[in-house]
Protein backbone atom coordinates (compact mmCIF):
# COMPACT_ATOMS: atom_id res chain seq x y z
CA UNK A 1 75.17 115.89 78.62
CA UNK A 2 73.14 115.70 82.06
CA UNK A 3 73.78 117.56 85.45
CA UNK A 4 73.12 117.39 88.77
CA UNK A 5 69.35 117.91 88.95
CA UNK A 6 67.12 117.68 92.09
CA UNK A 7 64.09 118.37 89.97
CA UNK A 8 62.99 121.36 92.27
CA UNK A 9 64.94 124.21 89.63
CA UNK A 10 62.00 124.48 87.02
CA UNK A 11 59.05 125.89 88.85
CA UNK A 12 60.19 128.12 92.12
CA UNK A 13 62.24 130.49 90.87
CA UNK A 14 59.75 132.71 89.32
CA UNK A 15 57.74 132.97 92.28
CA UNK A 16 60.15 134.76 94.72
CA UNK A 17 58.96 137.72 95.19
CA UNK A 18 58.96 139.78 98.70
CA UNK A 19 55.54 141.15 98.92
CA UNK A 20 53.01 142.50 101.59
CA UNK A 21 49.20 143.39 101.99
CA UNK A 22 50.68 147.09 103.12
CA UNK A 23 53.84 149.19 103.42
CA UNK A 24 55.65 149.13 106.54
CA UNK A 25 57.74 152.16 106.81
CA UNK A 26 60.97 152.51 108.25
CA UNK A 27 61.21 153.75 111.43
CA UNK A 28 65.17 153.42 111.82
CA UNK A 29 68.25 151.90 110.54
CA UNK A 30 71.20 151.47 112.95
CA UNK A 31 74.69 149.69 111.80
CA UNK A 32 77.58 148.65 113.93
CA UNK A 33 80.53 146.80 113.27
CA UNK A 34 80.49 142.88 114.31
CA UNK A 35 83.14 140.44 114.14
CA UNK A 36 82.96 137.42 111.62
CA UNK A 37 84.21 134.10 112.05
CA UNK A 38 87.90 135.04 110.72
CA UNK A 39 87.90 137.66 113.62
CA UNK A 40 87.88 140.71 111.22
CA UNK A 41 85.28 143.42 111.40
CA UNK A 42 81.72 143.59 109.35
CA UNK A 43 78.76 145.83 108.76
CA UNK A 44 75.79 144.65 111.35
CA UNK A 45 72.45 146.62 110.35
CA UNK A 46 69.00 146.70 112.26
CA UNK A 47 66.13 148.06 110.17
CA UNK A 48 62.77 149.32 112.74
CA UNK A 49 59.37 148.95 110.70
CA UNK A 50 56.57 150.79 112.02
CA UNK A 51 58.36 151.70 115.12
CA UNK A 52 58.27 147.59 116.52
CA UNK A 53 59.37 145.43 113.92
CA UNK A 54 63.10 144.68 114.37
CA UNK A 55 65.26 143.01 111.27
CA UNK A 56 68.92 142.91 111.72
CA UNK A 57 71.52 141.19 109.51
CA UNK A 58 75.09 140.26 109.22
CA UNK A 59 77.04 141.24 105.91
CA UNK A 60 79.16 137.91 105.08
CA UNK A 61 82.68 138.22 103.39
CA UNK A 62 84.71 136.25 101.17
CA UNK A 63 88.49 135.70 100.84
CA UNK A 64 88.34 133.68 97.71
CA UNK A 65 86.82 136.73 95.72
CA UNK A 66 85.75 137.15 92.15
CA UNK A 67 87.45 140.68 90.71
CA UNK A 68 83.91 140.98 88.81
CA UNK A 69 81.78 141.49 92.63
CA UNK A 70 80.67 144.99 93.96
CA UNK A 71 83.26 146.93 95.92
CA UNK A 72 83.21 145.64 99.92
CA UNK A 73 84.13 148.96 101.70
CA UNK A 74 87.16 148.64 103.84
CA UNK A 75 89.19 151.48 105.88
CA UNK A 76 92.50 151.29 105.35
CA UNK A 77 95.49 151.80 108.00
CA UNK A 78 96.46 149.95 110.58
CA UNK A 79 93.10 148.95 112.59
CA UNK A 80 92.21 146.03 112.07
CA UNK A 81 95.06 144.96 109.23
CA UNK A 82 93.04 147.52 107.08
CA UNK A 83 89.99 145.55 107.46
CA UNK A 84 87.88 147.71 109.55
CA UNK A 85 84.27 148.42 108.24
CA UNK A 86 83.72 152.25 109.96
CA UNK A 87 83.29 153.83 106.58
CA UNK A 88 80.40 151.29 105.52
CA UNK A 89 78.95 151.68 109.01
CA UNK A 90 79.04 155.48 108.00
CA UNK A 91 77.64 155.13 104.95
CA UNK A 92 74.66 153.58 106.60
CA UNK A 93 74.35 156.18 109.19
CA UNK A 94 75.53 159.25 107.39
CA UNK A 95 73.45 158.78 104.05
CA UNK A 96 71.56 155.72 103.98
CA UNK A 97 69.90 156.01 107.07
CA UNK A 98 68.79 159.58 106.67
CA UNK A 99 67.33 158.97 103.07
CA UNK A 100 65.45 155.98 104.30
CA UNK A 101 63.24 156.84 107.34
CA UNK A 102 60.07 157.31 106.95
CA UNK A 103 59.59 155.68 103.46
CA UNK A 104 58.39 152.16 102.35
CA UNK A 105 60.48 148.69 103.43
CA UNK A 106 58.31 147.32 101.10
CA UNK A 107 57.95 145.87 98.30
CA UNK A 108 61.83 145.16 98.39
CA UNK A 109 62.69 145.07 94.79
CA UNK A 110 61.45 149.14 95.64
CA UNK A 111 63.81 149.81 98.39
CA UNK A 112 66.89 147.79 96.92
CA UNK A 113 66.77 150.23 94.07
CA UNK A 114 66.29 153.12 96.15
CA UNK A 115 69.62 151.74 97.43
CA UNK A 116 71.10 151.35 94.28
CA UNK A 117 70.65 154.90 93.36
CA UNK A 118 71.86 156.31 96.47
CA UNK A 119 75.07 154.91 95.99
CA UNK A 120 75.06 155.59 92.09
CA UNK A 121 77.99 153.60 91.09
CA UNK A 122 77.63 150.59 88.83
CA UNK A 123 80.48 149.05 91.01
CA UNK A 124 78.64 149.83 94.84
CA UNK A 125 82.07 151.58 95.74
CA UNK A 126 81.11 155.03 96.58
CA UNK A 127 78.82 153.87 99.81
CA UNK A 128 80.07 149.94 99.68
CA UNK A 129 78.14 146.80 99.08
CA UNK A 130 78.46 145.93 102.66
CA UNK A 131 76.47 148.73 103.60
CA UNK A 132 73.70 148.69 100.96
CA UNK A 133 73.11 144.58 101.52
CA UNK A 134 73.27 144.88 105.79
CA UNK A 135 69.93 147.23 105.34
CA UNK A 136 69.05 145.07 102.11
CA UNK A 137 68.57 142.03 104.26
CA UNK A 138 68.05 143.58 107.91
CA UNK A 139 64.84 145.10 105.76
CA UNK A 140 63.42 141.72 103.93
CA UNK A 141 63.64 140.33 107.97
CA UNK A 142 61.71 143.09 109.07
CA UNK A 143 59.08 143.31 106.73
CA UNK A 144 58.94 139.52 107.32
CA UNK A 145 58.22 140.10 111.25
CA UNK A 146 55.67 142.87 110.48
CA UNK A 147 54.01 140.27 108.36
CA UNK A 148 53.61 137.50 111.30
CA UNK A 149 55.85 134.99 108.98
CA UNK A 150 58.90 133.36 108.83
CA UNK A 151 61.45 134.38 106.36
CA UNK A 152 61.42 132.05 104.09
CA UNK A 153 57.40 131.82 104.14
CA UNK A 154 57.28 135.50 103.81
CA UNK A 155 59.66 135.30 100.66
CA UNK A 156 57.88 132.90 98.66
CA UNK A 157 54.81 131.42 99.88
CA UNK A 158 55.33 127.81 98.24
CA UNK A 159 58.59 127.04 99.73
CA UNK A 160 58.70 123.65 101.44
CA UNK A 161 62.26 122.07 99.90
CA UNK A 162 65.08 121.14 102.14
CA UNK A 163 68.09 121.63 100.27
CA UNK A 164 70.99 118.90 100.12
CA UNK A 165 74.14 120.25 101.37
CA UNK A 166 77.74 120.18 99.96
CA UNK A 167 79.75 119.19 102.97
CA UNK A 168 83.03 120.74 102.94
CA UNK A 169 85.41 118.33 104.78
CA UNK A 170 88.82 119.02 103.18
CA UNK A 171 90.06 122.39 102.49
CA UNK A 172 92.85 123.68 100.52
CA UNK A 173 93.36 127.04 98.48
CA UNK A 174 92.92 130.33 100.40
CA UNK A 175 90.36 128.55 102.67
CA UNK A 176 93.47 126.82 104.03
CA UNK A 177 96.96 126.96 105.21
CA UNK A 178 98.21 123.98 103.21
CA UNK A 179 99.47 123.17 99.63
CA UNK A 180 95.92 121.72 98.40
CA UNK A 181 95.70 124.46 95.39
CA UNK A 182 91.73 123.10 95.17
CA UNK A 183 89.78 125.00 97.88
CA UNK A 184 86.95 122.51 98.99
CA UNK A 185 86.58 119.06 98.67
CA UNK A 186 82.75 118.07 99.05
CA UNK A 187 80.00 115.13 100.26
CA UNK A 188 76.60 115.27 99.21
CA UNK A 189 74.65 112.98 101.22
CA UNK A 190 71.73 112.51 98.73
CA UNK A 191 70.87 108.46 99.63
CA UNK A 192 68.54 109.88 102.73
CA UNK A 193 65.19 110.54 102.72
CA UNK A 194 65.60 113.88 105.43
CA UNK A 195 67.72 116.87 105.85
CA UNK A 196 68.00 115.62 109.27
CA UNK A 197 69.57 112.68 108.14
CA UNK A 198 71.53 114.25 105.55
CA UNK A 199 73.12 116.44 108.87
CA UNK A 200 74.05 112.67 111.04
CA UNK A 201 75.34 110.84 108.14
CA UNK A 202 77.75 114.24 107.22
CA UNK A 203 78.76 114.22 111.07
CA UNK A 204 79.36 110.73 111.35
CA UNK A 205 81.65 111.01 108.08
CA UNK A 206 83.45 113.91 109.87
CA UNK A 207 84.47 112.10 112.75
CA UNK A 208 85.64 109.05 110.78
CA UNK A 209 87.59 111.33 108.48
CA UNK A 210 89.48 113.44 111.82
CA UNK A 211 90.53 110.09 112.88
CA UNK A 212 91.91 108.72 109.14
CA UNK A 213 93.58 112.05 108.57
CA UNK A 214 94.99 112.43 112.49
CA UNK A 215 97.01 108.38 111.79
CA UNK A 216 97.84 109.12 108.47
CA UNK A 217 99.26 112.91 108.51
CA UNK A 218 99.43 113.31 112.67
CA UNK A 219 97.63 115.51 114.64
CA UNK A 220 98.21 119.29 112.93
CA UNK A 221 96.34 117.65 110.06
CA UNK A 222 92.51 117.96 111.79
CA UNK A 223 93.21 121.57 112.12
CA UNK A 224 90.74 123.21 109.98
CA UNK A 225 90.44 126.08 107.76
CA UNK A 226 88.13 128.87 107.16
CA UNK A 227 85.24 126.71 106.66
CA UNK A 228 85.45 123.53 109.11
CA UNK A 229 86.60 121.18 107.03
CA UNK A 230 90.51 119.75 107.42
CA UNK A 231 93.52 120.91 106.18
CA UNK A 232 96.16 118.24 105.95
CA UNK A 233 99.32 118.39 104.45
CA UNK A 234 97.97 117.02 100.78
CA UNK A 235 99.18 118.62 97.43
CA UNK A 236 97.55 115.90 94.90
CA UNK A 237 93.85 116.36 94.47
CA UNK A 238 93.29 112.39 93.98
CA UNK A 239 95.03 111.90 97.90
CA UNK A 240 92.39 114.26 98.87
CA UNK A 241 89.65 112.63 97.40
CA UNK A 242 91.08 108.95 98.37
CA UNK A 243 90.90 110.37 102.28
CA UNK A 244 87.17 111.39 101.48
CA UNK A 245 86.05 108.15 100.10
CA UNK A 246 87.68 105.84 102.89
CA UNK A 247 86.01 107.86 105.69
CA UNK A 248 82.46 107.55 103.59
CA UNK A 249 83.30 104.01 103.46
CA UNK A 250 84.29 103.18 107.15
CA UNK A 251 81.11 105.21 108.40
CA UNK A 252 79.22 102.58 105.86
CA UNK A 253 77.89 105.31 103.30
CA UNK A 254 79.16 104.57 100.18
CA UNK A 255 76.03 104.10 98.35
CA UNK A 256 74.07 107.39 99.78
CA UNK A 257 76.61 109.81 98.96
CA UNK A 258 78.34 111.66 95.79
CA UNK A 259 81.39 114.19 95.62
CA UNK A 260 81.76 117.66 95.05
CA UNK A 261 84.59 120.33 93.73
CA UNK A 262 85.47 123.75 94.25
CA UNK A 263 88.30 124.45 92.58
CA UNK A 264 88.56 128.19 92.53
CA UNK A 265 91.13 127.59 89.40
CA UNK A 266 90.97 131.45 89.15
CA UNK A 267 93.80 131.02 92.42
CA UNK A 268 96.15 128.68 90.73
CA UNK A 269 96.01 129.93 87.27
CA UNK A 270 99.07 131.71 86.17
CA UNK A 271 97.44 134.71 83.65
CA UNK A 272 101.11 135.55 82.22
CA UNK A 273 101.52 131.94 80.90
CA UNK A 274 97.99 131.33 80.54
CA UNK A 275 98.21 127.67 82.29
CA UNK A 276 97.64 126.73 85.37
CA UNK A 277 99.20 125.28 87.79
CA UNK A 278 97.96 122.16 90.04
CA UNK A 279 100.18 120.18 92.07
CA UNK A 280 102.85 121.83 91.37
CA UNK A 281 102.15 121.18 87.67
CA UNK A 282 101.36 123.15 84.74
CA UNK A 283 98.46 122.05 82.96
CA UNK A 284 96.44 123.86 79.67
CA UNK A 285 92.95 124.22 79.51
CA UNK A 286 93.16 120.82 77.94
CA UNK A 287 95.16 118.94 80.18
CA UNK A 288 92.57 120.32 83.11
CA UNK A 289 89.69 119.41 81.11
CA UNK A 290 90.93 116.27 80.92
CA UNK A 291 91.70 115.59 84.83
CA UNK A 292 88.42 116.40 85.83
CA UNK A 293 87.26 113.93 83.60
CA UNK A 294 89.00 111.41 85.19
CA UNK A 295 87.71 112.29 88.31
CA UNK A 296 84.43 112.52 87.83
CA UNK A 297 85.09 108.87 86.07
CA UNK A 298 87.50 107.18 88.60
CA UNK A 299 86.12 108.79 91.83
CA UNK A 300 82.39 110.05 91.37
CA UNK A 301 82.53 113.47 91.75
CA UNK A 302 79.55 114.65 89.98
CA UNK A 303 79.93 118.68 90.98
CA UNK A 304 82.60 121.01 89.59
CA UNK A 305 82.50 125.01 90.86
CA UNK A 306 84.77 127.37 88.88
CA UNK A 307 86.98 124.66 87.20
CA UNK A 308 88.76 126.90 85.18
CA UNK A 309 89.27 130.52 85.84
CA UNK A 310 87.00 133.81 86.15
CA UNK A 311 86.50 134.60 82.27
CA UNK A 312 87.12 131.73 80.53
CA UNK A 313 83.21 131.12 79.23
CA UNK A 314 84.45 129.54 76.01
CA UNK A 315 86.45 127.05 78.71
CA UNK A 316 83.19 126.48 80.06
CA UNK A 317 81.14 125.60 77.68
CA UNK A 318 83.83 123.17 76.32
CA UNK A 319 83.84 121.34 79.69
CA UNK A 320 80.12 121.34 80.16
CA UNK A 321 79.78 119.47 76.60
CA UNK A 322 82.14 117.21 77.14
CA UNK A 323 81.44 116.58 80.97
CA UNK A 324 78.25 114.82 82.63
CA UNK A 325 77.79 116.80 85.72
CA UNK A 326 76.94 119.77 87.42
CA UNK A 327 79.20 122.66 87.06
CA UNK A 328 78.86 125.75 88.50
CA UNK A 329 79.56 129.38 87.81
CA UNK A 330 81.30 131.32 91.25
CA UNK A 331 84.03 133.80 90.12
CA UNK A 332 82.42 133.19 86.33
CA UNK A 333 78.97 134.59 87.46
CA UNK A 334 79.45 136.39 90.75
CA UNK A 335 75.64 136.25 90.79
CA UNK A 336 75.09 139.00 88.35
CA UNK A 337 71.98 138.50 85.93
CA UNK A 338 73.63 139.39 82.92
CA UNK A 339 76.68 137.17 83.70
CA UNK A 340 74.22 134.60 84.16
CA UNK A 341 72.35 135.29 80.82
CA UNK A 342 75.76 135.65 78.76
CA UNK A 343 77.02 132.13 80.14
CA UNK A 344 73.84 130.80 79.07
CA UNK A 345 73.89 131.67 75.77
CA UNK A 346 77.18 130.06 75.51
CA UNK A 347 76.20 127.22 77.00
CA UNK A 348 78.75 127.89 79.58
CA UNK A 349 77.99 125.64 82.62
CA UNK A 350 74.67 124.44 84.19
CA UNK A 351 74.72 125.91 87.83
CA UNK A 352 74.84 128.95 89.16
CA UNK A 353 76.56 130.02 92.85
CA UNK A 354 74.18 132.24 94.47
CA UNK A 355 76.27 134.65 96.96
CA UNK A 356 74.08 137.41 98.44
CA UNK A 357 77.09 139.48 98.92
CA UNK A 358 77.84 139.06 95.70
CA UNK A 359 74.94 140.57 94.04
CA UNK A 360 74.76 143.43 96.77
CA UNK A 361 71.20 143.47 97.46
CA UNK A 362 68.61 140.82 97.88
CA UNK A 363 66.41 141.89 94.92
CA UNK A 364 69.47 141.26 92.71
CA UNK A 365 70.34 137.92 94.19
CA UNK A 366 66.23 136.76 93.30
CA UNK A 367 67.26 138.38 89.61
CA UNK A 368 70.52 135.88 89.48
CA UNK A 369 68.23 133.44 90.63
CA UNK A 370 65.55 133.66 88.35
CA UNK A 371 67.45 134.19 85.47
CA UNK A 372 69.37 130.53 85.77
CA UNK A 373 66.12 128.66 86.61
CA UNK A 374 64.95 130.35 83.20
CA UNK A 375 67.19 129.05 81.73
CA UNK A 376 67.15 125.33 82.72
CA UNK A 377 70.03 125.81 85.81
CA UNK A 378 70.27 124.55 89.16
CA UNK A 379 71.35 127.19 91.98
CA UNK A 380 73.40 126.36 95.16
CA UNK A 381 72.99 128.58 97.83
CA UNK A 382 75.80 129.52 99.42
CA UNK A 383 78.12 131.59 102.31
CA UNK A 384 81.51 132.92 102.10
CA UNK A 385 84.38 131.58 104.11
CA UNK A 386 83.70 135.08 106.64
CA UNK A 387 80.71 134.28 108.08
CA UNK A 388 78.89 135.17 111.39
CA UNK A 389 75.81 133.30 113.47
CA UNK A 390 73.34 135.30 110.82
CA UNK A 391 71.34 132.41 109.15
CA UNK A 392 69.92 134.26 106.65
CA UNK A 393 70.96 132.07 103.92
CA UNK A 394 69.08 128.86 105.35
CA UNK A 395 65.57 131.17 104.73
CA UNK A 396 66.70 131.92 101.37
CA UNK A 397 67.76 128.35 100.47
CA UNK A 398 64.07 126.93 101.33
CA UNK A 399 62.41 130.09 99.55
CA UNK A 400 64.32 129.53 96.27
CA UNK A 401 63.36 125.87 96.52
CA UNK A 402 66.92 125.49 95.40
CA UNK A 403 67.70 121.96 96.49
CA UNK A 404 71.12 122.91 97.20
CA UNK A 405 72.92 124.70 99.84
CA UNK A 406 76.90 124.89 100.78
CA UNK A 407 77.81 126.31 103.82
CA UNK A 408 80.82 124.47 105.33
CA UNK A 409 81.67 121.71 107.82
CA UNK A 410 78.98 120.84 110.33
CA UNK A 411 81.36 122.14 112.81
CA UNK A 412 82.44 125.81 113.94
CA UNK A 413 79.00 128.26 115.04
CA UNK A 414 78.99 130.11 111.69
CA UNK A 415 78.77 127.20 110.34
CA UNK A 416 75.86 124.93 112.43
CA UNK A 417 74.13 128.47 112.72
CA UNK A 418 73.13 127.67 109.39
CA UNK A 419 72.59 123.48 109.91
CA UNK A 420 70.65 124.74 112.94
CA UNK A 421 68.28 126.60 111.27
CA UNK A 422 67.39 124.60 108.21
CA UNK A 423 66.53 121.70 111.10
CA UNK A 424 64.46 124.10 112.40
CA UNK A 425 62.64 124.78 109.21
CA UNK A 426 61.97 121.39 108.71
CA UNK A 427 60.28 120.78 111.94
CA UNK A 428 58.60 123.58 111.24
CA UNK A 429 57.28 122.34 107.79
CA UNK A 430 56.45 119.27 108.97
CA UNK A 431 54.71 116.74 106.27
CA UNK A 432 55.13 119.52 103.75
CA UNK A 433 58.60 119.78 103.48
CA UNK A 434 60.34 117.54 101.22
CA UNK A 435 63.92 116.83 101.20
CA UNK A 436 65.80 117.48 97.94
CA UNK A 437 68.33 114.50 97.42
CA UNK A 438 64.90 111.90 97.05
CA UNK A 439 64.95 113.60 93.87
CA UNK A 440 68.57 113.39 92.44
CA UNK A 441 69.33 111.65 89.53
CA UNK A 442 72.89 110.45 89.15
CA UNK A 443 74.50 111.69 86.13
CA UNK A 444 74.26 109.29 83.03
């Protein structure tokens, strides 16, 4: 069976590597809390190299969580719902800080273990992953700025490819407050030839879809959800996807676009009764299997994330076999290397989600990374549905070469932070960068 394949996977992944001609050291690290685009609190770090150099980074968080990523450090009580972030932020200050200035930023695989041992839990809980990725990343932009480069340049100096993004214009699950049990219902504009273009034909397919949704369902149903995209008042997946393909149709794109999935089946899987439960429906393994086939069959959706729940590998591997597209390992992988290498061996999907967060420090995330291009996979880059301005992940995207990147509607800051960026990137590569959907290859 094929996958979705923008040719770009095979070659980059081995190169990223943060390097540097010398070793800034780290004048100081400073955290605060921030708020993220849900309006709860997260960890905000600045790392100082060499008393000038000034990184800072914003520590995304998820609400459709794998029970396999490190521990996010949260307070407790009544501030903030329990949300607050003051014990990261003193895990930064208190112990991370202190151990930290006046050594090396660089080379970051270096410090990101330094970080892991500090905290000395295989599970990040004693200090928080929040707090070890904020000075993770502030660090990698810091170093970068030292160096005279931009980030992505400074990651990996052969990265030039624009990635294709997975549009998220219908939301359901936890992203949502409707009865759409799959979370995000996706476009892929790969029928242009820039990422520029990929961004007007996405928006133009927004607005047609606000006013198909806003006749059809009435106005509460262009509210959106955690990541841009609408939530109407849809329980069948196909009524979704019938929505999506008339607004790609009426904005005259049917021919430079394909669909994407995230079903986060982890959420609607009932573990008692091992089935889940769709629509109101319950459904085995089989039955699933099954329906997706028919949708990638009936209504071209070529990318499936997390189609069946968190641990079923054996489930994967049975629908990657039997199923001609991409599908991609979220809650299955969290972006852990071994994960990654285990699913492999089984044959257990063809993608891997790469979540920063996830991993809990850069150097990890380049491990997850490297690992799946080893072994033949594409990676999509991606946020979480808490997200702030920090574009962090548009740097990484282009480093990787990944050809993929999903990061919400192109509405709502968070969100165009990231669109923003990745135009600015490609202005700034010029001739040299190459957008990834002239490569696709429709699966066969």
């Amino acid at each position: 069976m094929g996958s979705l394949n923008f040719g770009f996977n095979d070659t980059r992944g081995d190169k990223v590597e943060v390097s540097v001609l010398r070793e800034p050291q780290i004048s100081a690290v400073r955290a605060r809390e921030v708020l993220d685009c849900r309006g709860l609190p997260t960890v905000q770090v600045d790392v100082v190299v060499d008393d000038v150099f000034l990184g800072r980074a914003d520590v995304p968080a998820g609400r459709s969580r794998g029970r396999h990523e490190p521990v996010e450090l949260r307070d407790g009580g009544r501030r903030f719902g329990g949300f607050g972030v003051r014990r990261a932020i003193s895990s930064v200050k208190d112990v991370l800080a202190p151990a930290l200035v006046g050594s090396p930023a660089a080379p970051q695989r270096l410090l990101d273990a330094r970080l892991v041992e500090l905290d000395g839990t295989p599970d990040r809980s004693r200090l928080g992953a929040n707090a070890l990725l904020g000075i993770s990343l502030a660090a990698a932009r810091a170093v970068a700025a030292a160096s005279g480069q931009p980030l992505y340049r400074h990651l990996n100096a052969d990265a030039h490819v624009l990635p294709v993004p997975q549009i998220n214009l219908i939301n359901g699950g936890k992203h949502a407050s409707n009865d759409l049990d799959i979370q995000e219902f996706t476009i892929m504009p790969v029928g242009v030839s820039t990422f520029s273009d990929s961004l007007a034909l996405s928006s133009e397919v927004n607005l047609v879809l606000h006013d198909i949704l806003a006749k059809r369902y009435g106005k509460a149903a262009v509210n959106v959800g955690d990541e841009g995209g609408f939530a109407p008042p849809i329980t069948e997946p196909t009524e979704a996807l019938e929505q999506l393909h008339l607004a790609v149709e009426q904005a005259g794109y049917s021919d430079m676009v394909v669909y994407g999935l995230d079903c986060a089946a982890s959420h609607f899987f009932d573990a008692e009764r091992r089935v889940y439960v769709l629509a109101g429906k319950s459904q085995s393994r089989e039955d699933l299997i099954s329906f997706y086939e028919s949708l990638a069959k009936n209504w071209g959706v070529v990318s499936f994330e997390d189609p069946l729940e968190e641990d079923d590998f054996e489930g994967f591997a049975e629908l990657t076999r039997r199923l001609d597209a991409q599908i991609i390992g979220d809650d299955l992988l969290v972006t852990n290397r071994g994960r990654v290498a285990h699913a492999q061996t089984l044959g257990a999907g063809n993608a891997l989600l790469l979540k920063v967060n996830q991993a809990g420090t850069l150097s990890e995330a380049l491990e997850a990374a490297r690992q799946a291009v080893q072994g033949g996979w594409s990676i999509v880059v991606s946020e979480r549905s808490g997200e702030t301005e920090d574009a962090f992940i548009s740097d990484l995207v282009v480093a990787l070469n990944a050809g993929q990147i999903k990061t919400g509607a192109p509405v709502r800051g968070e969100r165009t932070a990231k669109y923003n960026r990745l135009l600015q990137i490609e202005e700034e590569l010029g001739s040299a960068a190459v957008y990834a959907g002239l490569s696709y290859r429709r699966p066969c």
